[in-house]
C-alpha atoms as a PDB file:
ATOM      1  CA  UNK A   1       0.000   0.000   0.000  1.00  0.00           C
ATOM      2  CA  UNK A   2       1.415   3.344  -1.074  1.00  0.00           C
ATOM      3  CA  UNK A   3       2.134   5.693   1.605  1.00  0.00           C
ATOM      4  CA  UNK A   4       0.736   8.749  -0.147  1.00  0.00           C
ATOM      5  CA  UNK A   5      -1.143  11.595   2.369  1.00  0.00           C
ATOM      6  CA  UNK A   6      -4.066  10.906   0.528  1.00  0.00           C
ATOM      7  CA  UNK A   7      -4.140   7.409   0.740  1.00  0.00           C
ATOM      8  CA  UNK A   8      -2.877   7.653   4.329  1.00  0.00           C
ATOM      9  CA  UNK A   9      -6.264   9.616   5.283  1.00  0.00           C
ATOM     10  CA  UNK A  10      -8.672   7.482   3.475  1.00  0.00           C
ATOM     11  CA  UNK A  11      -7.142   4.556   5.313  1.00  0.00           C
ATOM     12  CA  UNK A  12      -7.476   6.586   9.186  1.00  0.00           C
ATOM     13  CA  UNK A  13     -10.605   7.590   8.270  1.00  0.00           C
ATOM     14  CA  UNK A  14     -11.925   4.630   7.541  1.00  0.00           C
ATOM     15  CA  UNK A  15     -10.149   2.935  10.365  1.00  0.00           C
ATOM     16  CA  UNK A  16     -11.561   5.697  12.608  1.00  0.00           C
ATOM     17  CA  UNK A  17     -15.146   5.261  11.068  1.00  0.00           C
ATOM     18  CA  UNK A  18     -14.804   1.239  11.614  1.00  0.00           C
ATOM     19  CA  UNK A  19     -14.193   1.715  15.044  1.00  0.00           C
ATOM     20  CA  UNK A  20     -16.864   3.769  15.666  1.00  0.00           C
ATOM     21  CA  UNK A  21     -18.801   2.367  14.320  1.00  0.00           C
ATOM     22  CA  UNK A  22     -18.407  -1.524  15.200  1.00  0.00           C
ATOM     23  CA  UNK A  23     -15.496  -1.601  17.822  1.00  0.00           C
ATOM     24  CA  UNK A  24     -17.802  -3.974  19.621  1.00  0.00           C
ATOM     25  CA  UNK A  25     -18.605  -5.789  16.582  1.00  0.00           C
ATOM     26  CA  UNK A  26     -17.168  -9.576  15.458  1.00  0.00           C
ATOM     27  CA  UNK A  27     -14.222  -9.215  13.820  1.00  0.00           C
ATOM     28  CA  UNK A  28     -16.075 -10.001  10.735  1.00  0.00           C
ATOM     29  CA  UNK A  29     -18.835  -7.048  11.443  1.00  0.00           C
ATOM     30  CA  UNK A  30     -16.209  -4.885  11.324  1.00  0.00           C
ATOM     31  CA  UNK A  31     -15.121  -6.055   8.081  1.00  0.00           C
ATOM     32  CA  UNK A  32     -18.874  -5.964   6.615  1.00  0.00           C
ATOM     33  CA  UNK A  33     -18.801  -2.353   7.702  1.00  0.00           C
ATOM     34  CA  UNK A  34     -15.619  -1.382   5.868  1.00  0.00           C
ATOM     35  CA  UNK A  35     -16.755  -3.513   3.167  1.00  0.00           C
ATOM     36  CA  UNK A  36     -19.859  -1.690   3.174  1.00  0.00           C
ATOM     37  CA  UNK A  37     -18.350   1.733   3.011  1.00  0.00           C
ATOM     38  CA  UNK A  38     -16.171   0.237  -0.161  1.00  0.00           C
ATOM     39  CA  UNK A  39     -19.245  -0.177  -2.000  1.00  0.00           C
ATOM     40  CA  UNK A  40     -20.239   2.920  -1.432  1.00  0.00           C
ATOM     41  CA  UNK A  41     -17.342   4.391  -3.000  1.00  0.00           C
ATOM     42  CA  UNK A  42     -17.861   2.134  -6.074  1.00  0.00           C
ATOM     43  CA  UNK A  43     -20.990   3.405  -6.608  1.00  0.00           C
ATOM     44  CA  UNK A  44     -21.670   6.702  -8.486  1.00  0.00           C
ATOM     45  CA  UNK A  45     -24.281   7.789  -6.304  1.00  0.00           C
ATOM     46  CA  UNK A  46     -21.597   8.183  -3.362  1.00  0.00           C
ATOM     47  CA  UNK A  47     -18.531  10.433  -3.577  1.00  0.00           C
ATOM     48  CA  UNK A  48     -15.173   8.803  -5.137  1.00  0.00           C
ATOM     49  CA  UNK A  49     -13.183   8.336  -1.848  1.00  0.00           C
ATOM     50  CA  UNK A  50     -12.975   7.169   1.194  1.00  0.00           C
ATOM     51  CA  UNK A  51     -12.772  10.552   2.720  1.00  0.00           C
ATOM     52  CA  UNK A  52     -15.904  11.978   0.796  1.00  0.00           C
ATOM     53  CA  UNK A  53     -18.433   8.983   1.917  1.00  0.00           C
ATOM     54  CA  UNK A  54     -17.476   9.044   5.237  1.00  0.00           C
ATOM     55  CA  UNK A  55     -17.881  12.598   5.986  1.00  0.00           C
ATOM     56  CA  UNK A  56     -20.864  12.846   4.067  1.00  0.00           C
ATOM     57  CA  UNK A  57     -23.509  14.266   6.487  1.00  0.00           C
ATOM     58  CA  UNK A  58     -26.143  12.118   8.278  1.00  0.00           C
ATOM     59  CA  UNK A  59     -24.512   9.019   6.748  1.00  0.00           C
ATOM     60  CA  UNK A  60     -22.395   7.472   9.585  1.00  0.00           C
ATOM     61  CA  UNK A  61     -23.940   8.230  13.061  1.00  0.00           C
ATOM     62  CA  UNK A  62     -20.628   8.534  14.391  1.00  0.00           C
ATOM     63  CA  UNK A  63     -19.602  11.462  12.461  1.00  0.00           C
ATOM     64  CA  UNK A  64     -22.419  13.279  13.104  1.00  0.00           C
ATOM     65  CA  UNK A  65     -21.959  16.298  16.035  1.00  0.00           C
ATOM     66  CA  UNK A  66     -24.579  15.475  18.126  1.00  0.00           C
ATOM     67  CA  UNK A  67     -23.312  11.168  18.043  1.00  0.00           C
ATOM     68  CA  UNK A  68     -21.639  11.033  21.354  1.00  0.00           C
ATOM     69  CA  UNK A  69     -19.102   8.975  19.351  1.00  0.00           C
ATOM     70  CA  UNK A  70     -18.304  12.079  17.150  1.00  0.00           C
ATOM     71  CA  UNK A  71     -15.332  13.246  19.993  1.00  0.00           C
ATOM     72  CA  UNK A  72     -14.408   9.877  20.534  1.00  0.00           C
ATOM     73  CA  UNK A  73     -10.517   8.585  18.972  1.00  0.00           C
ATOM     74  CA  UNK A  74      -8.911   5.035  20.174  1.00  0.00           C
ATOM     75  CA  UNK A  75      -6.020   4.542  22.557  1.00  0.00           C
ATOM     76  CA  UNK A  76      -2.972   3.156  20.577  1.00  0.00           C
ATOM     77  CA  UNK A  77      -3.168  -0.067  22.750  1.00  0.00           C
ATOM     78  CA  UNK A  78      -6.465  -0.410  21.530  1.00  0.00           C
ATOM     79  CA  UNK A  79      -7.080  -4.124  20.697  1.00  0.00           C
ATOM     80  CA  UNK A  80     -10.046  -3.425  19.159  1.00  0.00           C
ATOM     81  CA  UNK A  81      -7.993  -0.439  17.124  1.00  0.00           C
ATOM     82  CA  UNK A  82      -5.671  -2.643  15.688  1.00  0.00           C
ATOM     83  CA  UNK A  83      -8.292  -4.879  14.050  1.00  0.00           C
ATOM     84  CA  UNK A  84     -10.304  -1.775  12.815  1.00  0.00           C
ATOM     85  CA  UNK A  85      -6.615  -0.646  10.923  1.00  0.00           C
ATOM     86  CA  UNK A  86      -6.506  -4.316  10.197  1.00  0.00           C
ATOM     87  CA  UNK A  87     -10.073  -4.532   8.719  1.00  0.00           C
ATOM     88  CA  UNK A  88      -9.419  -0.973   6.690  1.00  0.00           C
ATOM     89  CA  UNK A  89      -6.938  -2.474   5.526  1.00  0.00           C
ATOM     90  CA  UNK A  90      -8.372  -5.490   4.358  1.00  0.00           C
ATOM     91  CA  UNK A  91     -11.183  -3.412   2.876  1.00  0.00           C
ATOM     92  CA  UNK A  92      -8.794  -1.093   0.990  1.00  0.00           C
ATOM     93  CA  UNK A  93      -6.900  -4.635  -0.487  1.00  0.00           C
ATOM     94  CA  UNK A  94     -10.292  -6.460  -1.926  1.00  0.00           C
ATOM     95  CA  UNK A  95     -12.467  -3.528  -2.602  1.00  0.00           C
ATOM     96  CA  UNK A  96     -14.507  -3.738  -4.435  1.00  0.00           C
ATOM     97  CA  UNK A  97     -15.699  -6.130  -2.200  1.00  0.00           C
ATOM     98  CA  UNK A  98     -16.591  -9.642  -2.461  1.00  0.00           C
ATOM     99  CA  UNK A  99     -17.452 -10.222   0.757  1.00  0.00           C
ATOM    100  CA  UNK A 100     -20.764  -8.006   0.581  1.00  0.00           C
ATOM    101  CA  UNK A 101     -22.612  -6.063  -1.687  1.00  0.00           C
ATOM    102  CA  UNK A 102     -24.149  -4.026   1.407  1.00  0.00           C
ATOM    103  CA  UNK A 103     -24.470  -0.345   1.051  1.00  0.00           C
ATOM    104  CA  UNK A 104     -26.259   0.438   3.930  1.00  0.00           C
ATOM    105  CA  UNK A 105     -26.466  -0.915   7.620  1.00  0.00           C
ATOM    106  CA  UNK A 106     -27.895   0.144  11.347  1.00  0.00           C
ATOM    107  CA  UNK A 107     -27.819  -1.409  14.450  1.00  0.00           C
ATOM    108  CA  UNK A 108     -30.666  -4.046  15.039  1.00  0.00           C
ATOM    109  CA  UNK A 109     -33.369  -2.210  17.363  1.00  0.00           C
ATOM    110  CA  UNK A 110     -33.336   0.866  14.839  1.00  0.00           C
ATOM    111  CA  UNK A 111     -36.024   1.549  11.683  1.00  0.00           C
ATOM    112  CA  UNK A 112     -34.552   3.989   9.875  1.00  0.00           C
ATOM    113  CA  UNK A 113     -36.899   5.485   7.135  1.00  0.00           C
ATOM    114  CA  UNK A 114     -34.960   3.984   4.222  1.00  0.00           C
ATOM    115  CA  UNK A 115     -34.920   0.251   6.090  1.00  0.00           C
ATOM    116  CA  UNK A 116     -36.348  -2.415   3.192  1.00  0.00           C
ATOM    117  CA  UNK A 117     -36.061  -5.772   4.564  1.00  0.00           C
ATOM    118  CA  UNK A 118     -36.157  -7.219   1.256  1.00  0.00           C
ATOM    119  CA  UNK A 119     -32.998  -6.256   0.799  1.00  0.00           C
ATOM    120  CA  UNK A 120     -31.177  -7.135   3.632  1.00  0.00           C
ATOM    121  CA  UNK A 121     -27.788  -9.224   2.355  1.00  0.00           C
ATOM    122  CA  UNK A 122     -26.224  -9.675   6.336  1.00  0.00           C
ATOM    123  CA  UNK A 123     -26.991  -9.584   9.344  1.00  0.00           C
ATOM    124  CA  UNK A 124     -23.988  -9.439  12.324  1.00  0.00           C
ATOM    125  CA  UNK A 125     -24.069  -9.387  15.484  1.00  0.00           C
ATOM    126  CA  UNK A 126     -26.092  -6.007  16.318  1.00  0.00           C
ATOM    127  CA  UNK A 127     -26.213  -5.096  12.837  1.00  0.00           C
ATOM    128  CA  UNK A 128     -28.357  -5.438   9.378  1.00  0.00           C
ATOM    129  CA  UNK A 129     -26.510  -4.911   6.417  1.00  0.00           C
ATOM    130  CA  UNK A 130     -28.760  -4.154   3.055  1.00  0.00           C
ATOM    131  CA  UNK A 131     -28.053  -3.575  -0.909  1.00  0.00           C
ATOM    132  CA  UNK A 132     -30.331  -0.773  -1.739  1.00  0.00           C
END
């Protein structure tokens, strides 16, 4: 992987957004999330990069300013850090990703307007993954 600033902030941002997001997830929810955001950036309805989907607004809850997760950033010695860096990673090395076609996901206990069960493609741990 090129050590580029550019690429460098696409993968800590999407580290940052994995944990987050799913730092109590499976290892493999965290990977469905990355994967998730992947396809997102493969799509033409979503901006190009890493960067852009993430900060999109209203798209990840934990990047929004009133998410108490929004001020939140992971000790070094964070085990669950190093397999968010390790599932960015990942994500950055097979996208576009095989291992979902998932655009969208929320945690289980949520109905958020755009929710279509029809097209749910995962479901891990406390999340629904869907291919809208």
């Amino acid at each position: 992987m090129s050590d580029t600033p550019v690429v460098l902030l696409n993968r800590f941002l999407l580290a940052l957004c994995i944990w987050r997001e799913a730092r109590g997830e499976t290892p493999r929810g965290r990977r469905l999330v990355g994967a998730t955001i992947a396809n997102r950036v493969a799509d033409p309805r979503w901006p190009k990069d890493y960067v852009g989907v993430i900060l999109q607004p209203l798209q990840f809850s934990s990047f929004n300013a009133n998410d108490p997760n929004a001020g939140q950033f992971p000790r070094v010695d964070d085990p669950a850090w190093t397999d968010c860096v390790a599932a960015a990673d990942e994500t950055f090395e097979d996208a576009p990703n095989p291992l979902t076609t998932a655009n969208h996901y929320h945690v289980i206990g949520l109905s958020p307007a755009w929710r279509d069960d029809s097209k749910i493609v995962a479901t891990e741990q406390h999340h629904v993954f869907y291919h809208l």
